[in-house]
PDB file of N, CA and C in Angstrom:
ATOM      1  N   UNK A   1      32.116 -16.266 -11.720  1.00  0.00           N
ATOM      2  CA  UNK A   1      31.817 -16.230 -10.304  1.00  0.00           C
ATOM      3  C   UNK A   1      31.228 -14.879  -9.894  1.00  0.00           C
ATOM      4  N   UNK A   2      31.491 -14.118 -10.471  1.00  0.00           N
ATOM      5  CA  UNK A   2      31.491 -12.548 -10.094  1.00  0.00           C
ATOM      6  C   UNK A   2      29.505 -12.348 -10.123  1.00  0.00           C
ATOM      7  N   UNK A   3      29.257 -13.051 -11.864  1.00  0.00           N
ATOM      8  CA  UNK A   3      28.029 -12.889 -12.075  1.00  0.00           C
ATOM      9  C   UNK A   3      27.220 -13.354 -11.302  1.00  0.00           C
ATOM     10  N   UNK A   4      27.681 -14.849 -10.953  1.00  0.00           N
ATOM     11  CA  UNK A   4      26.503 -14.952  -9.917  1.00  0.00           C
ATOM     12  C   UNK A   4      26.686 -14.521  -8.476  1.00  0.00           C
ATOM     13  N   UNK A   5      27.638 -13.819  -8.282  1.00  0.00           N
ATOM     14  CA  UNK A   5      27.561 -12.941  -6.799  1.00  0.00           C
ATOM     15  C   UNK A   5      26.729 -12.108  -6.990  1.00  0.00           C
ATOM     16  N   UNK A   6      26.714 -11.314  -8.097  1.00  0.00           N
ATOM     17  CA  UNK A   6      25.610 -10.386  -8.590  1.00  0.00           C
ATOM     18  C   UNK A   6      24.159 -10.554  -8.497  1.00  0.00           C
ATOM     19  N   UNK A   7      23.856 -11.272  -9.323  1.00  0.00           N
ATOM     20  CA  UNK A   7      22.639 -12.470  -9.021  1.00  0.00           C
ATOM     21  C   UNK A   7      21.985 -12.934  -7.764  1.00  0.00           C
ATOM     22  N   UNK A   8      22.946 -13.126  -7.012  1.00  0.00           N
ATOM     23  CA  UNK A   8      23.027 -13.152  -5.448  1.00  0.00           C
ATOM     24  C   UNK A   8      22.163 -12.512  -4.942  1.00  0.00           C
ATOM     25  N   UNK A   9      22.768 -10.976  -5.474  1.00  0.00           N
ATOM     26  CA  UNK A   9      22.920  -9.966  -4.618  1.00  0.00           C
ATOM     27  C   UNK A   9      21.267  -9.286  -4.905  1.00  0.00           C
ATOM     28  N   UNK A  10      20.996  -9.439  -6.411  1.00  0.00           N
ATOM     29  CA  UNK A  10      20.331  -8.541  -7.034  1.00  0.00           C
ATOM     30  C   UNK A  10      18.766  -9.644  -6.010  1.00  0.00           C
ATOM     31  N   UNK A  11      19.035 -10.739  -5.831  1.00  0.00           N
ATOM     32  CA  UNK A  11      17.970 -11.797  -5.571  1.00  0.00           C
ATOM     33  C   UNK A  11      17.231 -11.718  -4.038  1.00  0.00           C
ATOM     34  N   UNK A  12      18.208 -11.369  -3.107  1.00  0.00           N
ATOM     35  CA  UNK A  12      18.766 -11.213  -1.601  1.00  0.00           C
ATOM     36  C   UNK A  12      17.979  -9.611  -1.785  1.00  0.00           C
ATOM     37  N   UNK A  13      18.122  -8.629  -2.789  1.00  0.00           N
ATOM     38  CA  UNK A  13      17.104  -7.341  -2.550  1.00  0.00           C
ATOM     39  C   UNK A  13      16.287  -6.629  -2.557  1.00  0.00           C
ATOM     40  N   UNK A  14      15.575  -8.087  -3.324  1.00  0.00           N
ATOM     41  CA  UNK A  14      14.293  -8.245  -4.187  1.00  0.00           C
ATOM     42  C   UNK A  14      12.973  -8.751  -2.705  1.00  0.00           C
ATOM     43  N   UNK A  15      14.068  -9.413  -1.896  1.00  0.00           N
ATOM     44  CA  UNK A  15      13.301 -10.892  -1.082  1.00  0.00           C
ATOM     45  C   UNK A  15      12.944  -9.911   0.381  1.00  0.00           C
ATOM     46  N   UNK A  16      11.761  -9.496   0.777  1.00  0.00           N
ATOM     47  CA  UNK A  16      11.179  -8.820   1.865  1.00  0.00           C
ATOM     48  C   UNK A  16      12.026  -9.390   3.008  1.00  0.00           C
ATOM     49  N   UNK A  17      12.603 -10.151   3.060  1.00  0.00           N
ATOM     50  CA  UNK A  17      13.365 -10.590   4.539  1.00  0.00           C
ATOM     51  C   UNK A  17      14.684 -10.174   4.324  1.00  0.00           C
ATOM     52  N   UNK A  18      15.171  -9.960   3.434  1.00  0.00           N
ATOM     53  CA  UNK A  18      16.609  -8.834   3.239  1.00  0.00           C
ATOM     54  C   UNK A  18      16.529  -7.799   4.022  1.00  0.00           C
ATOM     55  N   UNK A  19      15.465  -6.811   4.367  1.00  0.00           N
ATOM     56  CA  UNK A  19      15.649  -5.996   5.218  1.00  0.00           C
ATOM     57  C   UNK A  19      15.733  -6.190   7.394  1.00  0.00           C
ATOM     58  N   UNK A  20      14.787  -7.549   7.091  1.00  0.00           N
ATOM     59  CA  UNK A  20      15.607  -8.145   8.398  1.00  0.00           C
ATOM     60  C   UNK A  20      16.950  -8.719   8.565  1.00  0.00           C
ATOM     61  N   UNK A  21      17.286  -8.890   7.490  1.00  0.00           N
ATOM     62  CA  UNK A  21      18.823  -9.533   7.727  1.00  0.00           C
ATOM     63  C   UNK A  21      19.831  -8.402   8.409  1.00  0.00           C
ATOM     64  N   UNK A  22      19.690  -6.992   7.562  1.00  0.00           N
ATOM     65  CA  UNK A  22      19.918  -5.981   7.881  1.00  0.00           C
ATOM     66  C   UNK A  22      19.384  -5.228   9.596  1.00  0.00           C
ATOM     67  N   UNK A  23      18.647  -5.622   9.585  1.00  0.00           N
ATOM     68  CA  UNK A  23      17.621  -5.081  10.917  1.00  0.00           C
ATOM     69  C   UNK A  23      18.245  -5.730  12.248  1.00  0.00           C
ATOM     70  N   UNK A  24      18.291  -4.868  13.098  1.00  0.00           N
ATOM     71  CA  UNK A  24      18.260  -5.848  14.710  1.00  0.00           C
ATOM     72  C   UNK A  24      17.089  -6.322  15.030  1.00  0.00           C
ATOM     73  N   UNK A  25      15.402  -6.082  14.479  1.00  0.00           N
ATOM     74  CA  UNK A  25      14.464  -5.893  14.485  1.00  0.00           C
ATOM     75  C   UNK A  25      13.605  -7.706  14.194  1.00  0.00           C
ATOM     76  N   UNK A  26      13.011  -8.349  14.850  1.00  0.00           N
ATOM     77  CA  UNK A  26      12.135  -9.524  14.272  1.00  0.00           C
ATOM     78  C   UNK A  26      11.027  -8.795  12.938  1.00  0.00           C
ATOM     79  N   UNK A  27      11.079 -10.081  12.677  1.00  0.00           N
ATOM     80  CA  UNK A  27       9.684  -9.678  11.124  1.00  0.00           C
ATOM     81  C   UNK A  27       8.494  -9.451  12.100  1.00  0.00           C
ATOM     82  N   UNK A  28       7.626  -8.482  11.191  1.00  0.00           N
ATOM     83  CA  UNK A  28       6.397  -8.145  11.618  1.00  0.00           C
ATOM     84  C   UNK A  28       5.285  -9.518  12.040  1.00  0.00           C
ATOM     85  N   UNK A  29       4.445  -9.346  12.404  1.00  0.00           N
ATOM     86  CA  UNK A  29       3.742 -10.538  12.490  1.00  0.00           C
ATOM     87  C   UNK A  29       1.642 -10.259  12.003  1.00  0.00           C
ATOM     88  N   UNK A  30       1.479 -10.780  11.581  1.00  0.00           N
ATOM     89  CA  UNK A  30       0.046 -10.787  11.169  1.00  0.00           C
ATOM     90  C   UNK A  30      -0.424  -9.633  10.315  1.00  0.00           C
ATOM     91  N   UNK A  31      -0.984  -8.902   9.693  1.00  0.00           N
ATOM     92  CA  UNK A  31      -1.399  -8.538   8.272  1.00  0.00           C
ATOM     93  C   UNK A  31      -2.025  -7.263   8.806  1.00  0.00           C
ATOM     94  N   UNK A  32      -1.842  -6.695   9.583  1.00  0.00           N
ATOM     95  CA  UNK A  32      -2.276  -5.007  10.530  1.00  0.00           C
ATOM     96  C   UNK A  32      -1.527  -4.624  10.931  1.00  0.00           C
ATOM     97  N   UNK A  33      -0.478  -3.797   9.741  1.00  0.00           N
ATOM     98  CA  UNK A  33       0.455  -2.272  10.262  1.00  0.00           C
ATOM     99  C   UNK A  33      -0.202  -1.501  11.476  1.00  0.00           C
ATOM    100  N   UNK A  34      -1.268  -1.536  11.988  1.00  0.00           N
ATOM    101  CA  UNK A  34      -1.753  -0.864  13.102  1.00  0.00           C
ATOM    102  C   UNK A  34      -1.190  -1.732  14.540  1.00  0.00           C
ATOM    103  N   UNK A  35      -1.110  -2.805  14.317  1.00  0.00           N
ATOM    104  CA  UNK A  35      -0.115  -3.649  15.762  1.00  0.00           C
ATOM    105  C   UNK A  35       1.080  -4.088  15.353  1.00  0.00           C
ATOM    106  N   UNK A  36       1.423  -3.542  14.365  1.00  0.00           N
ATOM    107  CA  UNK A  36       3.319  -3.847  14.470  1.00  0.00           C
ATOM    108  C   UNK A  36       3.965  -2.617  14.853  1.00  0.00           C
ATOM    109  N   UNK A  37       5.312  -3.128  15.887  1.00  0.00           N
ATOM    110  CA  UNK A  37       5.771  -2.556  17.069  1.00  0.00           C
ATOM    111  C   UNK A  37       6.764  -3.053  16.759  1.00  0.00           C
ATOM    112  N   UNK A  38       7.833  -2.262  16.831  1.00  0.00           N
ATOM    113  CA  UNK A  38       9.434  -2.424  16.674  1.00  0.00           C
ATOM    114  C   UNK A  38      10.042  -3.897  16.082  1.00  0.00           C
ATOM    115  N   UNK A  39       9.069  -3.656  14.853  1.00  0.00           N
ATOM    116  CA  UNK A  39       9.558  -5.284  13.758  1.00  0.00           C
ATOM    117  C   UNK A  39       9.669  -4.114  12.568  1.00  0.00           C
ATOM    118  N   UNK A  40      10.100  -5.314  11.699  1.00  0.00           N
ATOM    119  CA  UNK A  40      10.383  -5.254  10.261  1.00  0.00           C
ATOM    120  C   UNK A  40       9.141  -5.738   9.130  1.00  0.00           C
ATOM    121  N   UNK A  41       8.817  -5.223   8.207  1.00  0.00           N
ATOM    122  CA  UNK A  41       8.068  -5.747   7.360  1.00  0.00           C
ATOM    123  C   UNK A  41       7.369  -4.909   6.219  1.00  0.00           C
ATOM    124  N   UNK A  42       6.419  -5.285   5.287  1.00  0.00           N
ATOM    125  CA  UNK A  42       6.004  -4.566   4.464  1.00  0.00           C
ATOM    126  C   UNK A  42       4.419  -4.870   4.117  1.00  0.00           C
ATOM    127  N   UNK A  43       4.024  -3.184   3.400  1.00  0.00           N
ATOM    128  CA  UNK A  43       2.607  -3.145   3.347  1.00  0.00           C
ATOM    129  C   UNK A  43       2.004  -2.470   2.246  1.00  0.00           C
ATOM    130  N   UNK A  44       1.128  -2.418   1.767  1.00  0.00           N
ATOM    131  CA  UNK A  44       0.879  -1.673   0.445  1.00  0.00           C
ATOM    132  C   UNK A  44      -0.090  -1.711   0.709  1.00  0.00           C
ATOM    133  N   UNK A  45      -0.250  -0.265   0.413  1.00  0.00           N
ATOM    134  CA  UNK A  45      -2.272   0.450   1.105  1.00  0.00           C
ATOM    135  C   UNK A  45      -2.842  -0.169  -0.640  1.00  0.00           C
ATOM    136  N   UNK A  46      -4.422   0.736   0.182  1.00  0.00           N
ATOM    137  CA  UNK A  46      -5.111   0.004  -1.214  1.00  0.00           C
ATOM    138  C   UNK A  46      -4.643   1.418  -2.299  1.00  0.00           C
ATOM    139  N   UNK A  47      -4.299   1.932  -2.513  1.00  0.00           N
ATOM    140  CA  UNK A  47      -3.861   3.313  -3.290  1.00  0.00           C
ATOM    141  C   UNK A  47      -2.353   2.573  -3.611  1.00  0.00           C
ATOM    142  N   UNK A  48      -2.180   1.487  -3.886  1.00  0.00           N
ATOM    143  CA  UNK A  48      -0.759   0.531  -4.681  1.00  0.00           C
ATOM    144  C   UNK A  48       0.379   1.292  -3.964  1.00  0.00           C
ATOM    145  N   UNK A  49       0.565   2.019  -2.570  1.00  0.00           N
ATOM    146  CA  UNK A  49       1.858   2.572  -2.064  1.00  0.00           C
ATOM    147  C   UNK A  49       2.398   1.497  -1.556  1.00  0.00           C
ATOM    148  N   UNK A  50       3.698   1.356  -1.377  1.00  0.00           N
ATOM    149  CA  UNK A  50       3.970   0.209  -0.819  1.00  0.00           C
ATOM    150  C   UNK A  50       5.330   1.081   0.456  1.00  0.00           C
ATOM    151  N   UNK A  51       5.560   0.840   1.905  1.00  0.00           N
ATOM    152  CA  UNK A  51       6.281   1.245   2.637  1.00  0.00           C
ATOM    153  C   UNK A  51       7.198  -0.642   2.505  1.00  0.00           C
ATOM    154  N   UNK A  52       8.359  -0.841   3.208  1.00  0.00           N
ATOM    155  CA  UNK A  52       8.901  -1.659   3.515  1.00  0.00           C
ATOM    156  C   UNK A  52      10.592  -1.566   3.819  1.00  0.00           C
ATOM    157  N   UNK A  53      10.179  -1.511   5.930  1.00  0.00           N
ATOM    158  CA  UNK A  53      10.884  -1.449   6.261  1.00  0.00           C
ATOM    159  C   UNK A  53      10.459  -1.605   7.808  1.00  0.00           C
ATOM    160  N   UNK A  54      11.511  -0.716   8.608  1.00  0.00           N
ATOM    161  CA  UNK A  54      11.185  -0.454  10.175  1.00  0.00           C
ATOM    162  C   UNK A  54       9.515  -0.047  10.761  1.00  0.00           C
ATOM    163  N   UNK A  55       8.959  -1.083  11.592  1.00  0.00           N
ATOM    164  CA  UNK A  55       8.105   0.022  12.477  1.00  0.00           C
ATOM    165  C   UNK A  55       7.635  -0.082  13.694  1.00  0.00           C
ATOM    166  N   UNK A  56       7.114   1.098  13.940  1.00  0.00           N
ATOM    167  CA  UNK A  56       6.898   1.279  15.744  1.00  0.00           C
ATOM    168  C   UNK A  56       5.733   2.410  15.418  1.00  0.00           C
ATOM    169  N   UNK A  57       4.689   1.168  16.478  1.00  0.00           N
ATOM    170  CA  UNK A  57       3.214   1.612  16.839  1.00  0.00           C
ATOM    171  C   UNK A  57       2.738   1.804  16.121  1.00  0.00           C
ATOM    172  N   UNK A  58       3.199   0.983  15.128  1.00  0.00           N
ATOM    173  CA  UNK A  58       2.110   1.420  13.531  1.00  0.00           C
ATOM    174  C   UNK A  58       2.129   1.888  12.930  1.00  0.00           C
ATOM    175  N   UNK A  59       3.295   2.388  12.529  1.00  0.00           N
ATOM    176  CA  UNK A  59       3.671   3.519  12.324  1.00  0.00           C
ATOM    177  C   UNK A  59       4.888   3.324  11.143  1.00  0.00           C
ATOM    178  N   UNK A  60       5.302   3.824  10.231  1.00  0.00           N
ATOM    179  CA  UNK A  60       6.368   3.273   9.393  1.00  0.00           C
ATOM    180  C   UNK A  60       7.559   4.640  10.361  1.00  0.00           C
ATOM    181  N   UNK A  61       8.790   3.647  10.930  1.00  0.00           N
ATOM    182  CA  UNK A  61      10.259   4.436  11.750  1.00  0.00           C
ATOM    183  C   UNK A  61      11.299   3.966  11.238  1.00  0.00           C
ATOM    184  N   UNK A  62      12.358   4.813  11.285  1.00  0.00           N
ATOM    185  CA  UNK A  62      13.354   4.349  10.822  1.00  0.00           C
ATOM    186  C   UNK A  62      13.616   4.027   9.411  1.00  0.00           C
ATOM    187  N   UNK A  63      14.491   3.022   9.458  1.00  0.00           N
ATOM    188  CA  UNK A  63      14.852   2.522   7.955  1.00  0.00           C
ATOM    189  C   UNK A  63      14.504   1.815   7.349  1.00  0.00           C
ATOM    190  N   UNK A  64      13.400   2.234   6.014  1.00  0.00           N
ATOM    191  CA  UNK A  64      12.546   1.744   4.794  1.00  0.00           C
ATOM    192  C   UNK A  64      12.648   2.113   3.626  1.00  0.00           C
ATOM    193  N   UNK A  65      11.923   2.020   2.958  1.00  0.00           N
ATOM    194  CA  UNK A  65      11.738   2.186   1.916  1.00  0.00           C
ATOM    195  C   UNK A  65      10.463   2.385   1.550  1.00  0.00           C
ATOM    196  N   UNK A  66      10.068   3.723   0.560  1.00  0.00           N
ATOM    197  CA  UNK A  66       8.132   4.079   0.197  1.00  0.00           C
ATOM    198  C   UNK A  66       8.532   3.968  -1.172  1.00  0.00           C
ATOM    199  N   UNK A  67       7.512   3.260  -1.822  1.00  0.00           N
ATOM    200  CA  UNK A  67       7.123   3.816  -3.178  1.00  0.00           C
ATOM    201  C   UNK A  67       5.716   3.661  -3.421  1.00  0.00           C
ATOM    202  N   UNK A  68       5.530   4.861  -4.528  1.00  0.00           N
ATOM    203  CA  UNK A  68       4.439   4.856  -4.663  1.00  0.00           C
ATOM    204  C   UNK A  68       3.930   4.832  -5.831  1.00  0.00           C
TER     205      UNK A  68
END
């Protein structure tokens, strides 16, 4: 049982809407970090960075995650 709580868990942090579950925040909407406003979501410039998390005005705020 344990393992697949694990599994669960490891699956649930993999999945881009895990950080809304977490969030008070709605998911972002439409494919331009330049008009998302106090949602959740993720983006990866053309330079393979990827942000995913909080944002406001376009802006990556709050609590995310960058890699690059």
């Amino acid at each position: 049982m344990n393992y697949l709580r694990t599994l669960l868990m490891l699956l649930l942090s993999l999945c881009p809407f895990a950080l809304a579950a977490q969030s008070q925040l709605a998911l972002c909407q439409g494919s331009s970090p330049a008009r998302w406003n106090n949602c959740v979501g993720a983006w990866t410039n053309p330079g393979n960075e990827k942000y995913q998390g909080e944002w406001k005005f376009g802006k990556p705020h709050g609590q995310g995650t960058y890699r690059s």
